[in-house]
Protein backbone atom coordinates (compact mmCIF):
# COMPACT_ATOMS: atom_id res chain seq x y z
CA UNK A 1 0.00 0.00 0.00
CA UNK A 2 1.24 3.59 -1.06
CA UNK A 3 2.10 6.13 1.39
CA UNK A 4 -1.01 8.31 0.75
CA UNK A 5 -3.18 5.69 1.15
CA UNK A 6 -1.47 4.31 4.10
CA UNK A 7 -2.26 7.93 5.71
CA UNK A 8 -5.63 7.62 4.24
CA UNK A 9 -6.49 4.62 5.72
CA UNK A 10 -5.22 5.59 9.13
CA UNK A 11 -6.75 8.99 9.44
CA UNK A 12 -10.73 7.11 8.90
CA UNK A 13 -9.47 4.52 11.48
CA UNK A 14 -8.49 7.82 13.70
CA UNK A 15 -12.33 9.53 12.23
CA UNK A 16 -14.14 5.95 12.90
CA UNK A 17 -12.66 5.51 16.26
CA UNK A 18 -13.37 9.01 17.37
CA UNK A 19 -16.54 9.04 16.15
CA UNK A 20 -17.13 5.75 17.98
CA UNK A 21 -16.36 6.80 21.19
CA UNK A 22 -18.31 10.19 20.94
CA UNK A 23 -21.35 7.94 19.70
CA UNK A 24 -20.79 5.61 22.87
CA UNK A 25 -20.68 8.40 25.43
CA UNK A 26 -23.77 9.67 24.11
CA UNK A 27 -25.50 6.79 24.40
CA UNK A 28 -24.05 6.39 27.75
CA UNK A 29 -25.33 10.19 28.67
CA UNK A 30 -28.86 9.49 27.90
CA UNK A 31 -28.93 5.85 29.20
CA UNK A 32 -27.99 7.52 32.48
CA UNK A 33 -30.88 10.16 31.73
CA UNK A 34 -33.57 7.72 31.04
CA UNK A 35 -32.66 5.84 34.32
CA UNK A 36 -32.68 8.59 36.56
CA UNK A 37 -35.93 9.46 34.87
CA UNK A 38 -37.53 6.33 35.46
CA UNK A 39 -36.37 6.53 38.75
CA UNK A 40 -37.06 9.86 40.14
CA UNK A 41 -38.54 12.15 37.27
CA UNK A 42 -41.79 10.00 35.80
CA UNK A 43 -44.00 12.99 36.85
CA UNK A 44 -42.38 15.41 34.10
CA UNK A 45 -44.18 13.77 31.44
CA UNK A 46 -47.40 16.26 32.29
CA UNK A 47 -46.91 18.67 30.23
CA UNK A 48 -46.42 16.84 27.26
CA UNK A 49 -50.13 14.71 28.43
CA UNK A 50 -51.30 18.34 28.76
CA UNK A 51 -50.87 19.14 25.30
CA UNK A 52 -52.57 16.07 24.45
CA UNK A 53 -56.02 16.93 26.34
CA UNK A 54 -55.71 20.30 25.31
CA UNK A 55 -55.92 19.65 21.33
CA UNK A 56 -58.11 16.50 21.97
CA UNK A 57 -60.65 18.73 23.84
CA UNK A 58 -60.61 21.61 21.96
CA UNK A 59 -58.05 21.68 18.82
CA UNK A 60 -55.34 23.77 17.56
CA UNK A 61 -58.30 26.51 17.41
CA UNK A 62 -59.12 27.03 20.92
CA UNK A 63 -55.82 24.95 22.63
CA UNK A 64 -52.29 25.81 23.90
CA UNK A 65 -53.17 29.85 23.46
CA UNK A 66 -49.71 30.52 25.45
CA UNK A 67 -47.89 28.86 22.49
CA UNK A 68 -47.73 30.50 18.82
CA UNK A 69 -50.04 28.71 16.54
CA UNK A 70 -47.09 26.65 14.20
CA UNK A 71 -46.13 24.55 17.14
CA UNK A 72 -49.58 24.17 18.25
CA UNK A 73 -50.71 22.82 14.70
CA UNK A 74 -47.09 20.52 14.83
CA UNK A 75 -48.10 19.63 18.05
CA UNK A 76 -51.41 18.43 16.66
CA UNK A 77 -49.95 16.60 13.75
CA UNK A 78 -47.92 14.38 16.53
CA UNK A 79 -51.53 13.64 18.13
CA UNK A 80 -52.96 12.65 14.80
CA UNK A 81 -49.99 10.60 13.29
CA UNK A 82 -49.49 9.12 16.69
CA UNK A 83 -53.36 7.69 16.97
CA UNK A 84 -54.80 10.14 18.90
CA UNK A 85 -54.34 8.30 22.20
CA UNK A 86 -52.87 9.80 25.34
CA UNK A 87 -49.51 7.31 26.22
CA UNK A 88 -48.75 7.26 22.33
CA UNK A 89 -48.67 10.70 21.92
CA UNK A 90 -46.32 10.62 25.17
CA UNK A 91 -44.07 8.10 23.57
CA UNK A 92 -44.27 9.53 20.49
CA UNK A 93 -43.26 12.98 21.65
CA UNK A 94 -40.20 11.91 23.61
CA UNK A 95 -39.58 9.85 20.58
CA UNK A 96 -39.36 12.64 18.33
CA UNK A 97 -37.39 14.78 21.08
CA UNK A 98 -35.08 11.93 21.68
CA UNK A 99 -34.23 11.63 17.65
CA UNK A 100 -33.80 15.50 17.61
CA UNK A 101 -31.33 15.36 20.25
CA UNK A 102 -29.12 12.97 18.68
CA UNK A 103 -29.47 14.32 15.20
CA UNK A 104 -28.32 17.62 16.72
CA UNK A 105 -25.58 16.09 18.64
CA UNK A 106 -24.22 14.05 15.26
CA UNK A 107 -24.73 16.95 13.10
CA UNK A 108 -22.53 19.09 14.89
CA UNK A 109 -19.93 16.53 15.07
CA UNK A 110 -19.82 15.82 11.39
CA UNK A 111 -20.51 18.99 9.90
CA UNK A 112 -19.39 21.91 12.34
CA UNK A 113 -16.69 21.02 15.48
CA UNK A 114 -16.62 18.29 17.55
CA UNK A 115 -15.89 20.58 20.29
CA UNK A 116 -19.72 22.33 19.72
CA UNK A 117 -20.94 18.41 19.84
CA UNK A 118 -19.16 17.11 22.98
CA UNK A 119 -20.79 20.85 24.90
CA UNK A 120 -24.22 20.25 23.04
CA UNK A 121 -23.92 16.77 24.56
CA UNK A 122 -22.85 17.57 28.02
CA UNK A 123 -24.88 20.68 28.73
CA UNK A 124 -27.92 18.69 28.07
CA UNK A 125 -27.10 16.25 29.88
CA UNK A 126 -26.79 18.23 32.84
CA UNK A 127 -30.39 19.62 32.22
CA UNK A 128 -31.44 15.46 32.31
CA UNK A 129 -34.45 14.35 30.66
CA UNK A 130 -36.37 17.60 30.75
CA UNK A 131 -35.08 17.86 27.23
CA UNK A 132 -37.41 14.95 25.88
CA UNK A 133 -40.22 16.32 28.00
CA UNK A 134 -41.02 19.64 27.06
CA UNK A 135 -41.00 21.70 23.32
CA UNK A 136 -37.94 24.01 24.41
CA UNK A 137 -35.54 21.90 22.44
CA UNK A 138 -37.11 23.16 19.48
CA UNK A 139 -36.37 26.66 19.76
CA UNK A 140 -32.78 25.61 21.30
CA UNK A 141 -32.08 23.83 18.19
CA UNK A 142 -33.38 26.59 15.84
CA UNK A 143 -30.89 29.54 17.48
CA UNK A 144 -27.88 26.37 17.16
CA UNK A 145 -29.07 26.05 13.48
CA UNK A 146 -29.42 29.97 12.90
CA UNK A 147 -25.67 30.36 14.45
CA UNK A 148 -23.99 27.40 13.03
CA UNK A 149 -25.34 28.94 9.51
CA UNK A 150 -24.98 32.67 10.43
CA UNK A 151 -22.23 33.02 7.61
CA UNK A 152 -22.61 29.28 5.80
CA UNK A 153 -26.08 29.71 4.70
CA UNK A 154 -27.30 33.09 5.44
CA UNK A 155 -30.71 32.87 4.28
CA UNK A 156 -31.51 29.70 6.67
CA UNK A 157 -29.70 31.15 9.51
CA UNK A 158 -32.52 33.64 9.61
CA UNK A 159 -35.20 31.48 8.62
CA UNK A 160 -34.28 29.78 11.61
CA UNK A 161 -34.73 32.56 13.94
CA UNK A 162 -38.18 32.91 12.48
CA UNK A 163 -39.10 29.46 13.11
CA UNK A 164 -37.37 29.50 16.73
CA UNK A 165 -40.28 32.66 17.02
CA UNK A 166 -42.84 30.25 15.76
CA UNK A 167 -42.23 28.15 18.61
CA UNK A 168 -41.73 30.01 21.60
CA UNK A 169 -41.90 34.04 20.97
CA UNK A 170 -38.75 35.14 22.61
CA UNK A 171 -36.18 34.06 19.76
CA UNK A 172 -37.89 36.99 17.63
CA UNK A 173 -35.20 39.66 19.21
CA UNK A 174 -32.43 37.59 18.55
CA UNK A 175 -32.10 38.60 14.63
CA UNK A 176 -31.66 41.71 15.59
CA UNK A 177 -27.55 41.44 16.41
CA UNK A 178 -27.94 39.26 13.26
CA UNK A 179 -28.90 41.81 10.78
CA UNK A 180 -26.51 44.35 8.66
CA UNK A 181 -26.33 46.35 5.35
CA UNK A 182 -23.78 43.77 4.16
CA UNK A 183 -25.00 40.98 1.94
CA UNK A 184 -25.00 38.41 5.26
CA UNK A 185 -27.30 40.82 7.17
CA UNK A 186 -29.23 41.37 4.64
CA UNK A 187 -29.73 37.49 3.62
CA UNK A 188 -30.36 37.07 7.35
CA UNK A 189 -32.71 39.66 7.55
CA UNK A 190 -34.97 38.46 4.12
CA UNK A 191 -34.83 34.68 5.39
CA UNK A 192 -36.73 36.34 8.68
CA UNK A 193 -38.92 38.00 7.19
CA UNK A 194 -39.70 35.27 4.19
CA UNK A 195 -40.36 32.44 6.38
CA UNK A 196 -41.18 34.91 9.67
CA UNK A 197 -44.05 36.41 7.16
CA UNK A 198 -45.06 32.78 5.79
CA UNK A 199 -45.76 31.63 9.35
CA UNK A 200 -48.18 34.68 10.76
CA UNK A 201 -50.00 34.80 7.45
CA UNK A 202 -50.32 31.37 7.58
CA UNK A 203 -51.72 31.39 11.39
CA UNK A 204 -53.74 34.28 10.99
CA UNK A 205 -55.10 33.05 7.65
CA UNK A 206 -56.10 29.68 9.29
CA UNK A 207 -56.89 30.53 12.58
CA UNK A 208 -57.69 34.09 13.40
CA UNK A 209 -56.09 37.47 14.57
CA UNK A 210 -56.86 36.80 18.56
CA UNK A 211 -55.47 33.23 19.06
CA UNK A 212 -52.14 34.33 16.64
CA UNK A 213 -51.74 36.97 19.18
CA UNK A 214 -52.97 35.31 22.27
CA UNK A 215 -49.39 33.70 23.32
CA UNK A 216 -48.68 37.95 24.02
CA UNK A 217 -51.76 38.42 26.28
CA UNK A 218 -51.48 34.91 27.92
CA UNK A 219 -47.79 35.87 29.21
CA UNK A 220 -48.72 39.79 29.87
CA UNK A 221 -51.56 38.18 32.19
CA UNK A 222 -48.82 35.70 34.52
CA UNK A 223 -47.99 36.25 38.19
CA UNK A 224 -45.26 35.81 39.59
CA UNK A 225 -43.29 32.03 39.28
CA UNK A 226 -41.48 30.44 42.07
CA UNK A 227 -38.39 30.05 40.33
CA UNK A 228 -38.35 33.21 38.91
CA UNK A 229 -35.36 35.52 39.11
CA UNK A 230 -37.32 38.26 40.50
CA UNK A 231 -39.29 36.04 42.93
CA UNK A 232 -35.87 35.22 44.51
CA UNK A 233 -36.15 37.99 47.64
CA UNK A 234 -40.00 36.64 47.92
CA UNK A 235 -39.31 33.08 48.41
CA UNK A 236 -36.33 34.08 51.16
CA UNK A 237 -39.10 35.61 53.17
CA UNK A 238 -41.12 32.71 52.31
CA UNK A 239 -38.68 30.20 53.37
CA UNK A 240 -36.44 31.97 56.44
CA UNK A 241 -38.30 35.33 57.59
CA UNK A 242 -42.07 35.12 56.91
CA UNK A 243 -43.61 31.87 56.28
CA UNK A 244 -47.41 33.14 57.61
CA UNK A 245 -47.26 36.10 55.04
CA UNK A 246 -46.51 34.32 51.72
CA UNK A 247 -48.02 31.27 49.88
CA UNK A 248 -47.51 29.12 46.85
CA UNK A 249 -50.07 27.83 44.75
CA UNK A 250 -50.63 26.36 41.19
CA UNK A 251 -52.10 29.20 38.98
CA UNK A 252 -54.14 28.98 36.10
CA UNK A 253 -51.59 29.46 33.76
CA UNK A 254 -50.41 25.61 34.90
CA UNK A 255 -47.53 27.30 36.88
CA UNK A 256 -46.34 27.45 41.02
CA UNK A 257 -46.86 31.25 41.79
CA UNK A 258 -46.05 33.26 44.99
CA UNK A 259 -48.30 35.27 46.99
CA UNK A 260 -47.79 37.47 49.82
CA UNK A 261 -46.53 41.21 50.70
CA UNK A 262 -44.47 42.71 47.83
CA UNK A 263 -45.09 40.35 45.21
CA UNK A 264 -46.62 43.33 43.25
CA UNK A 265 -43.70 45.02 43.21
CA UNK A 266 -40.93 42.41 41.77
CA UNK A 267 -43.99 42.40 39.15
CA UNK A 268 -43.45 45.84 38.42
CA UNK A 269 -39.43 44.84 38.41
CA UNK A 270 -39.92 42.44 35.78
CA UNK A 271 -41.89 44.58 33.40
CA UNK A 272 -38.64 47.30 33.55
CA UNK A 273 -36.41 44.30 33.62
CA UNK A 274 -38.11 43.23 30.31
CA UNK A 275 -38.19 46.74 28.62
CA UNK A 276 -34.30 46.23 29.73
CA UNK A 277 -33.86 43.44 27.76
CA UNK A 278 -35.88 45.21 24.27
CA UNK A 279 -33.47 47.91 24.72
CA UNK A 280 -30.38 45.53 25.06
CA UNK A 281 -31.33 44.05 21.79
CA UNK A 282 -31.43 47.48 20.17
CA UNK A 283 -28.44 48.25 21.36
CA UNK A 284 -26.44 45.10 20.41
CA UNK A 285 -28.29 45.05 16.65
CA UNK A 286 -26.77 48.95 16.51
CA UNK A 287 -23.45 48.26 17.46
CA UNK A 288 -23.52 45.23 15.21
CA UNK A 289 -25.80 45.52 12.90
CA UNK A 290 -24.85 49.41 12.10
CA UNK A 291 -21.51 49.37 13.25
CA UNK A 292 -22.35 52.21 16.25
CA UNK A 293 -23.40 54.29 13.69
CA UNK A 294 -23.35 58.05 14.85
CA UNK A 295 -21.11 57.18 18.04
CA UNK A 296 -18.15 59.16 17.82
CA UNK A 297 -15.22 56.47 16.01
CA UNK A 298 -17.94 54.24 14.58
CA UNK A 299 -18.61 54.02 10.68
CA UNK A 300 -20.95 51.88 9.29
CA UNK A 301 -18.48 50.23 6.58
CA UNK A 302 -16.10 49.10 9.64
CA UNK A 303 -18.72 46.71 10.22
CA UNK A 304 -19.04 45.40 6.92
CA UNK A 305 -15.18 45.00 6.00
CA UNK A 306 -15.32 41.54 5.10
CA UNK A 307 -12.12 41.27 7.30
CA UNK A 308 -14.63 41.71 10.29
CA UNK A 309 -15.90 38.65 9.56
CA UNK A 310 -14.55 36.36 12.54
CA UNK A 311 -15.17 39.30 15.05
CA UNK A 312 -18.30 39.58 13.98
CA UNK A 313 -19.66 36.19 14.09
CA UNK A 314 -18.17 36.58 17.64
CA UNK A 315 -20.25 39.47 18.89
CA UNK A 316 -23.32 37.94 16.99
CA UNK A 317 -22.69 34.70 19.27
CA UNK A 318 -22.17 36.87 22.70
CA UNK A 319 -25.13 39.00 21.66
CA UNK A 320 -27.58 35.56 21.17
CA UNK A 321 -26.26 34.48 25.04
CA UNK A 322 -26.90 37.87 26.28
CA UNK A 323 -29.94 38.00 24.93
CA UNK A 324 -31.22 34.73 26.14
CA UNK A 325 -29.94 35.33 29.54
CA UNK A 326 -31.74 38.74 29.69
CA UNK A 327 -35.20 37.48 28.38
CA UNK A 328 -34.59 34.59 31.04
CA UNK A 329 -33.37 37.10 33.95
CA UNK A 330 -36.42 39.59 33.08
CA UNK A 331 -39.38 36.99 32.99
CA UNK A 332 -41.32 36.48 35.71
CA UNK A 333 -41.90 32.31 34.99
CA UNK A 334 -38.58 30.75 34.56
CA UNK A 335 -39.58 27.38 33.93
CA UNK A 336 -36.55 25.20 34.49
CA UNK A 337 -36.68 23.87 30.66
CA UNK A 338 -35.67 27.60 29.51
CA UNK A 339 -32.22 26.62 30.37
CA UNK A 340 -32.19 24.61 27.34
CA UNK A 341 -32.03 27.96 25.10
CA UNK A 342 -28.44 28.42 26.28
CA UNK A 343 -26.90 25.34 25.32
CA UNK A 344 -26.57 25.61 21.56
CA UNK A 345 -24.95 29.42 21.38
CA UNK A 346 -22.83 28.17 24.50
CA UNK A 347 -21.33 25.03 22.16
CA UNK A 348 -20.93 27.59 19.13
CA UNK A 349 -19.16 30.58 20.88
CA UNK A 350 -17.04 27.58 22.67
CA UNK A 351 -16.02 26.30 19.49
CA UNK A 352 -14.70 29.58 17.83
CA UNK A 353 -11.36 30.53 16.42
CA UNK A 354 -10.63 33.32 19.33
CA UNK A 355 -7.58 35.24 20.48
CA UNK A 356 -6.42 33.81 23.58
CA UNK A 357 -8.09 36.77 26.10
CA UNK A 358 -11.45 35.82 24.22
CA UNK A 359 -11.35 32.29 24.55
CA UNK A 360 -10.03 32.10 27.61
CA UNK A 361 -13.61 34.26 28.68
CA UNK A 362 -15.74 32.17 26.12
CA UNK A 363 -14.33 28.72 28.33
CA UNK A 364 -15.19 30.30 31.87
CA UNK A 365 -18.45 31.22 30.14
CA UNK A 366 -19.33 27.38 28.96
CA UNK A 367 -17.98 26.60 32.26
CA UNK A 368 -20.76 28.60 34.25
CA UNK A 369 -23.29 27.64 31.90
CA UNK A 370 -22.86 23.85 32.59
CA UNK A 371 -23.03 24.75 36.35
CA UNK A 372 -25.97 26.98 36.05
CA UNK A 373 -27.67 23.91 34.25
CA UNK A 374 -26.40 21.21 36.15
CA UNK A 375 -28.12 23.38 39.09
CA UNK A 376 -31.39 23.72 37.30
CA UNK A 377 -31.40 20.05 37.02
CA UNK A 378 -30.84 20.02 41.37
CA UNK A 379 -34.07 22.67 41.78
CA UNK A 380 -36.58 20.72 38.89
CA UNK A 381 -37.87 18.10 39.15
CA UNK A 382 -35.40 16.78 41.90
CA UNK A 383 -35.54 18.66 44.75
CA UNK A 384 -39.02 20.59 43.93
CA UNK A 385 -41.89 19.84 46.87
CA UNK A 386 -39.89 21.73 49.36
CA UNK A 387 -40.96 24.84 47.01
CA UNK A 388 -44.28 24.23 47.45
CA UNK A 389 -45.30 22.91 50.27
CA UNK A 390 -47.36 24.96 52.92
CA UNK A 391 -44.61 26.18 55.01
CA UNK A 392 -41.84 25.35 53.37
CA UNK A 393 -40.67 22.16 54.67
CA UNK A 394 -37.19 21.91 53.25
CA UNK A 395 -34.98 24.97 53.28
CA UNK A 396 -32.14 23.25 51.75
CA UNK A 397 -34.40 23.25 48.60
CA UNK A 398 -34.59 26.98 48.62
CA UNK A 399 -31.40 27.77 49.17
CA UNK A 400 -30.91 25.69 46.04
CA UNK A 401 -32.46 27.83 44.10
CA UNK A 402 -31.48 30.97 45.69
CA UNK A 403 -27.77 29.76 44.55
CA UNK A 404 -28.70 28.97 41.33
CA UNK A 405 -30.59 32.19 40.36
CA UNK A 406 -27.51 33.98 41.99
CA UNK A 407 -25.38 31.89 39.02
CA UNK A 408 -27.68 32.66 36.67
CA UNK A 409 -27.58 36.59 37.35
CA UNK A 410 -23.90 36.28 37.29
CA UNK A 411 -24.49 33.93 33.90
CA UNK A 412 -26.34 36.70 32.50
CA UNK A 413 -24.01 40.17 33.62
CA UNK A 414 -20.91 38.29 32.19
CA UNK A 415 -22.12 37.73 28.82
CA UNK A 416 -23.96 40.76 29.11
CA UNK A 417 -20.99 42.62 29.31
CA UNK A 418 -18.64 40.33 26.97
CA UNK A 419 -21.39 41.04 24.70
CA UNK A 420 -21.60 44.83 24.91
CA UNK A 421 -17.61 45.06 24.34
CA UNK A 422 -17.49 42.79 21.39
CA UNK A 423 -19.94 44.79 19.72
CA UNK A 424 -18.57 47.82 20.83
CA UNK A 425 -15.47 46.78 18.50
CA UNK A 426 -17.01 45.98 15.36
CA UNK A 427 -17.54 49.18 14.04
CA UNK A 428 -14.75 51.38 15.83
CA UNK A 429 -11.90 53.23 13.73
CA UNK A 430 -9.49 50.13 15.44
CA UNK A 431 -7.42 48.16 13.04
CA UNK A 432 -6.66 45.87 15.38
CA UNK A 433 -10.19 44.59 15.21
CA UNK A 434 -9.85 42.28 12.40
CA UNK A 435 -6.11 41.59 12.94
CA UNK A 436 -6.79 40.24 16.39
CA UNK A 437 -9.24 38.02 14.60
């Protein structure tokens, strides 16, 4: 055999190999998931049964009105196709989940870095089986898909905002660090608006003006979630100071709220907290987007010297985490599956070509994300009753969650900030910009 194909041969015994063991540890990972789940976690499969007697009862029409109308009717189809029985639809679901996961988890292992794959894989697994259980993985995978093609495949990386939107509203401000005057931003900017326009006309074509916009009342109308960031000082007096004063109850928007003195308030907090986060992703889409147009330094074709490119892409990745951790920071429900959102721009900004300072910040970031996660995992559904029960029975379980908000608020004023100075750069008179990239 000739040199060349002696190397040949050896490098796909080096690809199979590798490949191999990254298949085996992922089947490892979830193994351990499913057998903690059937172990501990059996009672997360609600919400996905809740979905089923909401469109058996009353159809994509009058069911699921906190969720857009596309991944109601996909929702549906899963109830149809699946026989329209209760445990099939369950199986079916997770089925469908548990594909998704591993497609994602070999697609970014063939086609983008390894590195992105092994996070993807362990980030998720820190979450546990939450990921099979509920529909954020959809929107998680459609912000990986819209980063990992931000530059590739223009067009699709903003289509895939737009269908991230379809399923859960809050990717809709994340194209806005992802548009430009450059012929990127402007691809990513028409596939938003092609397949963003496609999907309202669509639902309000089909289904009406007032249940296309009724995920937007259902979430203005929420109180205030246990595991909320903003509930955090609430369920300290709850748990330590004033046990008589506060209570927890499930709400009618299927959701553990807090009641008591004050509540009103951290309310109020959220909805500035939110108007926050708007204005953060004005602010990012200017500085990236625009360059910092009409900031003293900043020009507009800074930005778009091709050159830019890998800083850039950089800032757009910082600005997607920032953005996620502010929409998560500012809510006033932070479900426990929202953590998912952060794992696919966490794997991409982990696996980019950085100067040393950057990736060095980018690794402590990944770093505190898996914690943060891994955490999330500790609150829901393991160590959950002591949340809720009437007074709270086990402090430890609080102070779990007080630590883990804490992380997440430090989660969320790191990239915050990384994300702000990266985009501060792009468009600056600096030549060491693109040099340093």
């Amino acid at each position: 055999m000739s040199r060349p194909a002696t190397r040949r041969a050896a490098s796909l015994g080096r690809l199979l190999t590798n490949g191999f063991v990254a298949f085996s540890l992922w089947v490892l990972s979830r193994a351990l998931m499913a057998l903690l789940w059937s172990n501990r976690e059996t009672f997360i499969d609600h919400d996905v049964r809740y979905y089923f007697w909401q469109l058996d009862a009353d159809g994509v029409s009058g069911a699921l009105v906190e969720y857009p109308t596309p991944i109601a009717v996909f929702l549906d189809l899963i109830r149809i196709t699946a026989g329209r029985t209760e445990n099939a639809y369950v199986i079916a679901f997770v089925l469908i989940m548990v594909i998704l996961d591993g497609a994602v988890t070999v697609w970014l292992w063939r086609s983008y870095s390894k590195t992105a794959s092994a996070y993807w894989a362990a980030y998720t697994w820190c979450i546990g089986s939450l990921i099979w259980f509920r529909i954020d993985l959809l929107p998680a995978v459609a912000v990986l898909a819209s980063l990992v093609w931000v530059t590739r495949r223009p067009i699709a990386s903003g289509a895939a905002v737009a269908v991230g939107a379809a399923t859960k509203l809050w990717p809709a401000m994340l194209i806005a660090p992802m548009l430009g005057t450059d012929r990127w931003g402007k691809r990513r900017g028409l596939g938003f608006l092609i397949a963003g326009g496609l999907l309202g006309l669509g639902s309000v074509l089909f289904f009406g003006w007032t249940r296309s916009i009724s995920p937007v009342t259902w979430q203005s109308d929420r109180g205030l979630q246990i595991e909320s960031i903003v509930a955090t000082v609430p369920m300290i007096r709850h748990a330590f100071i004033s046990p008589d004063l506060f209570h927890t109850e499930l709400s009618q928007y299927n959701a553990w709220e807090i009641f008591g003195p004050g509540v009103d308030f951290w309310l109020s907090v959220a909805d500035w907290m939110l108007v926050g986060s708007v204005l953060l992703a004005v602010a990012l889409g200017w500085l990236i987007a625009l360059g910092g147009m009409g900031l003293p330094h900043h020009r507009l074709p800074n930005a778009n010297d091709p050159d830019t490119m890998a800083a850039r892409t950089h800032a757009i990745v910082l600005a997607q985490i920032a953005l996620i951790c502010a929409t998560i920071v500012a809510n006033k429900t932070f479900s426990p599956q929202y953590m998912i959102w952060l794992g696919g721009p966490l794997a991409i900004l982990l696996s980019l070509s950085l100067p040393r300072r950057d990736r060095i910040q980018a690794r402590w970031l990944a770093i505190l994300g898996l914690i943060c996660a891994a955490m999330t995992h500790l609150v829901f559904p393991l160590n959950y009753s002591g949340l809720i029960s009437q007074p709270t029975a086990e402090h430890a379980d609080t102070v779990r969650l007080v630590v883990r908000n804490l992380l997440v608020i430090a989660l969320c004023v790191a990239s915050v900030t990384m994300a702000l100075k990266s985009a501060w750069r792009i468009g600056r008179d600096d030549p060491q910009v693109a040099s340093s990239h």
